[in-house]
Protein backbone atom coordinates (compact mmCIF):
# COMPACT_ATOMS: atom_id res chain seq x y z
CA UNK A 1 -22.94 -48.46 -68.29
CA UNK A 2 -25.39 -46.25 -66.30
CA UNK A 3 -24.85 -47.36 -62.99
CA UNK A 4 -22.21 -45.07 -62.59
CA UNK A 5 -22.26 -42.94 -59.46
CA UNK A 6 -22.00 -38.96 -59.74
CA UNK A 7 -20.45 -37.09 -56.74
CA UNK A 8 -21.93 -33.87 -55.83
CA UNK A 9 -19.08 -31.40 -54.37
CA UNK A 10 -21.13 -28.48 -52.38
CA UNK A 11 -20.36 -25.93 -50.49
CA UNK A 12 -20.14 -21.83 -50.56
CA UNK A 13 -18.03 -19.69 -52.26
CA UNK A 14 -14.23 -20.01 -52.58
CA UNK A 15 -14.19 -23.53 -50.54
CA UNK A 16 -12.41 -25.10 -53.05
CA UNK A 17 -14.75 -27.21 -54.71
CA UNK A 18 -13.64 -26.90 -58.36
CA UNK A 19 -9.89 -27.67 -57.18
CA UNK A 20 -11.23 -30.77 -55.34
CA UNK A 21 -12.94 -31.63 -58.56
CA UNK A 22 -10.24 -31.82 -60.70
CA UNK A 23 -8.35 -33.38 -57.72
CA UNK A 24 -11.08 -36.28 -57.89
CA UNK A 25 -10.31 -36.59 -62.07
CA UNK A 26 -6.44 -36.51 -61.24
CA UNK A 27 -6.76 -39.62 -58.76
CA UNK A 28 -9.22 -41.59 -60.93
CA UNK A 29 -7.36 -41.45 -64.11
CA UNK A 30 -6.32 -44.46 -65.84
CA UNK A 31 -9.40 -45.88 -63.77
CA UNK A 32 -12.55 -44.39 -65.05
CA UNK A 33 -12.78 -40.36 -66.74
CA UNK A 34 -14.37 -37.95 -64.55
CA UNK A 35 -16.50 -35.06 -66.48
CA UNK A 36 -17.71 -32.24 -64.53
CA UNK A 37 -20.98 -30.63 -64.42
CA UNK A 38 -21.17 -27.15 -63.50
CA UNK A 39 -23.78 -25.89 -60.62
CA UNK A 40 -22.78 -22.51 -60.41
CA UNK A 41 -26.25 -20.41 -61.90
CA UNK A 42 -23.45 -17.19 -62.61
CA UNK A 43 -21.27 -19.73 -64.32
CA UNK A 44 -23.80 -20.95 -66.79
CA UNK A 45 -23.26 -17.11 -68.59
CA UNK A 46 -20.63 -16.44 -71.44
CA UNK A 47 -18.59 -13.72 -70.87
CA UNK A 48 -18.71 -12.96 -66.73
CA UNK A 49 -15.31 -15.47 -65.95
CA UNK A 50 -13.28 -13.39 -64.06
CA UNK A 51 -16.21 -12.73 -61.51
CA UNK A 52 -17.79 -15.99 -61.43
CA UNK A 53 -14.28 -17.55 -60.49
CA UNK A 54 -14.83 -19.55 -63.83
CA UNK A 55 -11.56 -21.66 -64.26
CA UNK A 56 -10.20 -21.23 -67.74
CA UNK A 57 -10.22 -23.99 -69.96
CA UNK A 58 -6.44 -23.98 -70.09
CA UNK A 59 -7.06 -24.86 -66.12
CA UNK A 60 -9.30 -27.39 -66.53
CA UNK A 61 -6.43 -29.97 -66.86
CA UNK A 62 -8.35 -31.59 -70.19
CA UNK A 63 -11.59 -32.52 -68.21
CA UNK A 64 -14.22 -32.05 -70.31
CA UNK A 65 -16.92 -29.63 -68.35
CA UNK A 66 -20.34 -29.33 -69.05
CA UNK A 67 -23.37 -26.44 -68.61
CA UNK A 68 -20.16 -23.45 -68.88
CA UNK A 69 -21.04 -20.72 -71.18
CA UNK A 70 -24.38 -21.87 -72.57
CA UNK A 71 -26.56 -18.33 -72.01
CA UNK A 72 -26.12 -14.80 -72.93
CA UNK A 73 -26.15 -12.58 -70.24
CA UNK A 74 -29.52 -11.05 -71.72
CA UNK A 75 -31.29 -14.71 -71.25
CA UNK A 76 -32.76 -15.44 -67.74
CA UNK A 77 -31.30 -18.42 -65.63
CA UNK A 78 -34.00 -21.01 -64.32
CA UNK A 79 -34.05 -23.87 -62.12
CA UNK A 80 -36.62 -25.28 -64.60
CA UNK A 81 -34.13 -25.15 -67.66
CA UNK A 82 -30.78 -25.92 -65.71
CA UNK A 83 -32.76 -29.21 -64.03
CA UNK A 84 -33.72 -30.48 -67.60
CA UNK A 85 -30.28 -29.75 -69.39
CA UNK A 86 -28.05 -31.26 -66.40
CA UNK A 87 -29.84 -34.33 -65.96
CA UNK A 88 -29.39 -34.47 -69.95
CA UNK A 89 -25.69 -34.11 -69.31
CA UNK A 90 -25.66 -36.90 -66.05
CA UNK A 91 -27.12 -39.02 -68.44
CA UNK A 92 -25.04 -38.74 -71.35
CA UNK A 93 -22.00 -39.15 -69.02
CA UNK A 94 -23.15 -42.25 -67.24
CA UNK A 95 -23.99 -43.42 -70.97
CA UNK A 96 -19.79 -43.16 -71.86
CA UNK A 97 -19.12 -45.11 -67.88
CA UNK A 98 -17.95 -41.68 -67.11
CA UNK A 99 -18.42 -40.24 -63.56
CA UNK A 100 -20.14 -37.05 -63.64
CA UNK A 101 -19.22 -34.61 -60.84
CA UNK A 102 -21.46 -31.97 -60.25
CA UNK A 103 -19.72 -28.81 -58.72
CA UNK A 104 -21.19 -25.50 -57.30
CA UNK A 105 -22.50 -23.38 -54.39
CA UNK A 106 -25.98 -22.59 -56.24
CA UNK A 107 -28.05 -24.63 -53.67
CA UNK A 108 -31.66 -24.48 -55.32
CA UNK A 109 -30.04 -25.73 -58.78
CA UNK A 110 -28.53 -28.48 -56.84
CA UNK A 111 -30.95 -29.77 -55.08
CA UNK A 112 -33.50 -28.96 -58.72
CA UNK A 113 -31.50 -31.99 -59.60
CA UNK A 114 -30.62 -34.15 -57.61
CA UNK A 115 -33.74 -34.39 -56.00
CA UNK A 116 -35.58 -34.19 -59.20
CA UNK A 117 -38.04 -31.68 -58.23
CA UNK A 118 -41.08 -30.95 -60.17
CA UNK A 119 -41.84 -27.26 -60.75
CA UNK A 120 -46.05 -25.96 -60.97
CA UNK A 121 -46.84 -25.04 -64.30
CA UNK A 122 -46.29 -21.78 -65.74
CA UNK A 123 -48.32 -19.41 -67.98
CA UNK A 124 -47.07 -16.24 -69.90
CA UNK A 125 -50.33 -14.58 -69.77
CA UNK A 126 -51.17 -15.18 -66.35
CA UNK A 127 -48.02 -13.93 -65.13
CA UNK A 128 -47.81 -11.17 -67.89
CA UNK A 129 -51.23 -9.83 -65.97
CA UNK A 130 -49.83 -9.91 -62.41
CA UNK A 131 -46.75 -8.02 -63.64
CA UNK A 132 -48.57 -5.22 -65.11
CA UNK A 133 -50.69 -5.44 -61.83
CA UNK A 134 -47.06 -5.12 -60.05
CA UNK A 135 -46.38 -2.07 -62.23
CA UNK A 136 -49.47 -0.68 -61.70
CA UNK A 137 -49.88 -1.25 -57.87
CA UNK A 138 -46.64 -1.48 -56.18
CA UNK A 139 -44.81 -3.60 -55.13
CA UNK A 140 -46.35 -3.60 -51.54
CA UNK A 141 -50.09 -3.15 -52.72
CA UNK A 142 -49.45 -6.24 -54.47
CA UNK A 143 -47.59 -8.31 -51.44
CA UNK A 144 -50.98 -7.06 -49.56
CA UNK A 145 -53.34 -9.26 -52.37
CA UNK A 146 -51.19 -12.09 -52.26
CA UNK A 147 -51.79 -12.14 -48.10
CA UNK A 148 -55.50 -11.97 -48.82
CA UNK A 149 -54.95 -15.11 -51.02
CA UNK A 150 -52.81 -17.00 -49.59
CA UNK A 151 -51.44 -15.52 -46.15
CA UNK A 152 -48.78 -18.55 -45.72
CA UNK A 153 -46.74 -17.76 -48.73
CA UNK A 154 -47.08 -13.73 -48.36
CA UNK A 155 -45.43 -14.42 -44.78
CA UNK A 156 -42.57 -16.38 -46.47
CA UNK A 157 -42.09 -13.84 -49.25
CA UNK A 158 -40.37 -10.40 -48.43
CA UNK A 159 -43.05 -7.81 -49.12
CA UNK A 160 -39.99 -6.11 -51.80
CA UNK A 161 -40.02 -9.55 -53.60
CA UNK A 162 -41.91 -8.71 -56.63
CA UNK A 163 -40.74 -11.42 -58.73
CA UNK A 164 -41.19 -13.65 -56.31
CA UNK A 165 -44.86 -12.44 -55.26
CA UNK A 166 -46.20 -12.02 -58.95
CA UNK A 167 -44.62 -16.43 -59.03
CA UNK A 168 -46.83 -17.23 -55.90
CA UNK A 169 -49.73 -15.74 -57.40
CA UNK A 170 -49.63 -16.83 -60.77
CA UNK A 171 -48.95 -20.54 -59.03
CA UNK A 172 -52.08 -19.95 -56.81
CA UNK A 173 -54.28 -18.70 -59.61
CA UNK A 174 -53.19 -21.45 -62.05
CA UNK A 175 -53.34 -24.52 -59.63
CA UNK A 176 -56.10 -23.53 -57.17
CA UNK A 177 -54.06 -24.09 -54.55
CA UNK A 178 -51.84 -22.53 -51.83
CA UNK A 179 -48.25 -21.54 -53.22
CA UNK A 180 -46.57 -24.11 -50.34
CA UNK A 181 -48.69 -27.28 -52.09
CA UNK A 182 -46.77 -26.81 -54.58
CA UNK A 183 -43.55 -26.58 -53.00
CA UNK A 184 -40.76 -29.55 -54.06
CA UNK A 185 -40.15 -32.03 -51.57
CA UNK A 186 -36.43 -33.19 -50.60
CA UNK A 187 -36.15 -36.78 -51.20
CA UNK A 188 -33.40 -39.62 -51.79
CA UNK A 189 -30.49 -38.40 -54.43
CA UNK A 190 -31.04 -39.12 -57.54
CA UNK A 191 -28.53 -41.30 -59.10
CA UNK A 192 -27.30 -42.24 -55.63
CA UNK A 193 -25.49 -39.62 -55.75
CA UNK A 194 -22.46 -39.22 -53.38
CA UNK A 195 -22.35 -35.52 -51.51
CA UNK A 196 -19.26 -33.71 -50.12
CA UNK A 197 -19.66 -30.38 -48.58
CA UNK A 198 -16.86 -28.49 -48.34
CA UNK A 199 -16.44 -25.82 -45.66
CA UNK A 200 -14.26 -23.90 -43.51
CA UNK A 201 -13.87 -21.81 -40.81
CA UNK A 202 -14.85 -18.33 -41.25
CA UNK A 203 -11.71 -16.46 -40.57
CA UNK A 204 -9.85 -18.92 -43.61
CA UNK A 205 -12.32 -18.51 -45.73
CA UNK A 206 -12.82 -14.51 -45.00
CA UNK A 207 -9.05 -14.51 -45.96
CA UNK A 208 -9.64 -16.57 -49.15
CA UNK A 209 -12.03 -15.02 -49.91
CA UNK A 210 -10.16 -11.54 -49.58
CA UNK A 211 -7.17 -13.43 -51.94
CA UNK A 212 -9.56 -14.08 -54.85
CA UNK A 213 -11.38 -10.95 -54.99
CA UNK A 214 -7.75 -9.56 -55.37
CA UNK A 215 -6.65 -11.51 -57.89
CA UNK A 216 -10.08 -10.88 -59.64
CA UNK A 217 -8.79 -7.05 -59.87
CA UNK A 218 -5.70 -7.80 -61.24
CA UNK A 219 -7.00 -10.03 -63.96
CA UNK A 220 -9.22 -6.75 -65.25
CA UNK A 221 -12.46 -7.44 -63.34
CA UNK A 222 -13.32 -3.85 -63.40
């Protein structure tokens, strides 16, 4: 059955979204299961819980949860590699006439997905070049080629960006083209996804927010 329809649950930190996920599972079951996807880049690394506001698995109330734990902290996160191994997941849970529910605050990885984005291509070498040109340069020197380039994306980059910069210009050098022609484009939810965003207002979620990071300490953060 693949015409299942995931629910996204959005919305910054400490909102509530996991809680309201599990909430979800709690009032469909008996009904259909509910898996959840995780959409939290921090979250994706083993061993950071406590920080990351990971819920443990004895919390997780027997709902299976998917994209938890599945780098070392000495890998890199990407969009790229989170896009391709969540829409594996979607899939597979659609597959069992599961409802997937994606939670998390990480907006780009979100919207990676459910909008399907497609990312310019990527080369080792190029890039390898235009970070020893960061290293040899600066980080501003640099920031001044890529306006000489391509002034649209150097105004849209921070000039202390150097990941960021040594991206545009490897983009602009591989494709030809201006960094911003590449850019994804927002379009209709893939899946037809449902979206909640969660919010609330500031002062709550200051104090919430002050709650958690307390309870972080006494569970051994530091």
């Amino acid at each position: 059955m693949t015409d299942v329809r995931p629910l996204a649950i959005v919305g910054p930190t400490g909102t509530g979204k996991s809680e309201l996920a599990l909430a979800v599972a709690d009032r469909l079951a008996g009904e259909v299961p509910v898996e959840v996807v995780n959409a939290d880049a921090m979250q994706l690394y083993r061993g950071m819980d406590i920080g990351t506001a990971k819920l443990p698995v004895a919390d997780r109330r027997g709902v299976p949860h998917h994209q938890l734990d599945v780098l070392d902290v000495t890998e890199t996160a990407t969009v790229a590699r989170y896009q391709h191994a969540a829409a594996a997941d979607i899939e597979a849970i659609r597959a069992r006439a599961a409802v997937p529910v994606i939670v998390g605050g990480s907006m780009l990885y979100i919207q990676s997905l459910l909008d399907q984005w497609s990312f310019p291509a990527t080369d080792a070498g190029v890039r390898a070049r235009w970070e020893q040109r960061l290293a040899e340069v600066g980080v501003a020197a640099l920031h001044a080629e890529l306006s000489r380039v391509d002034a649209a994306a150097a105004a849209a980059i921070l000039p202390t960006d150097g990941r960021r910069i040594v991206r545009a210009l490897e983009v602009v050098e591989l494709t030809g083209r201006p960094f911003a022609a590449s850019a994804p484009r927002i379009g209709t939810p893939r899946w037809n996804t449902a979206i909640i965003g969660l919010d609330w207002d500031t002062a709550a979620l200051d104090d919430r927010l002050t709650r958690r990071t307390n309870l972080m300490f006494d569970a051994g953060l530091v």
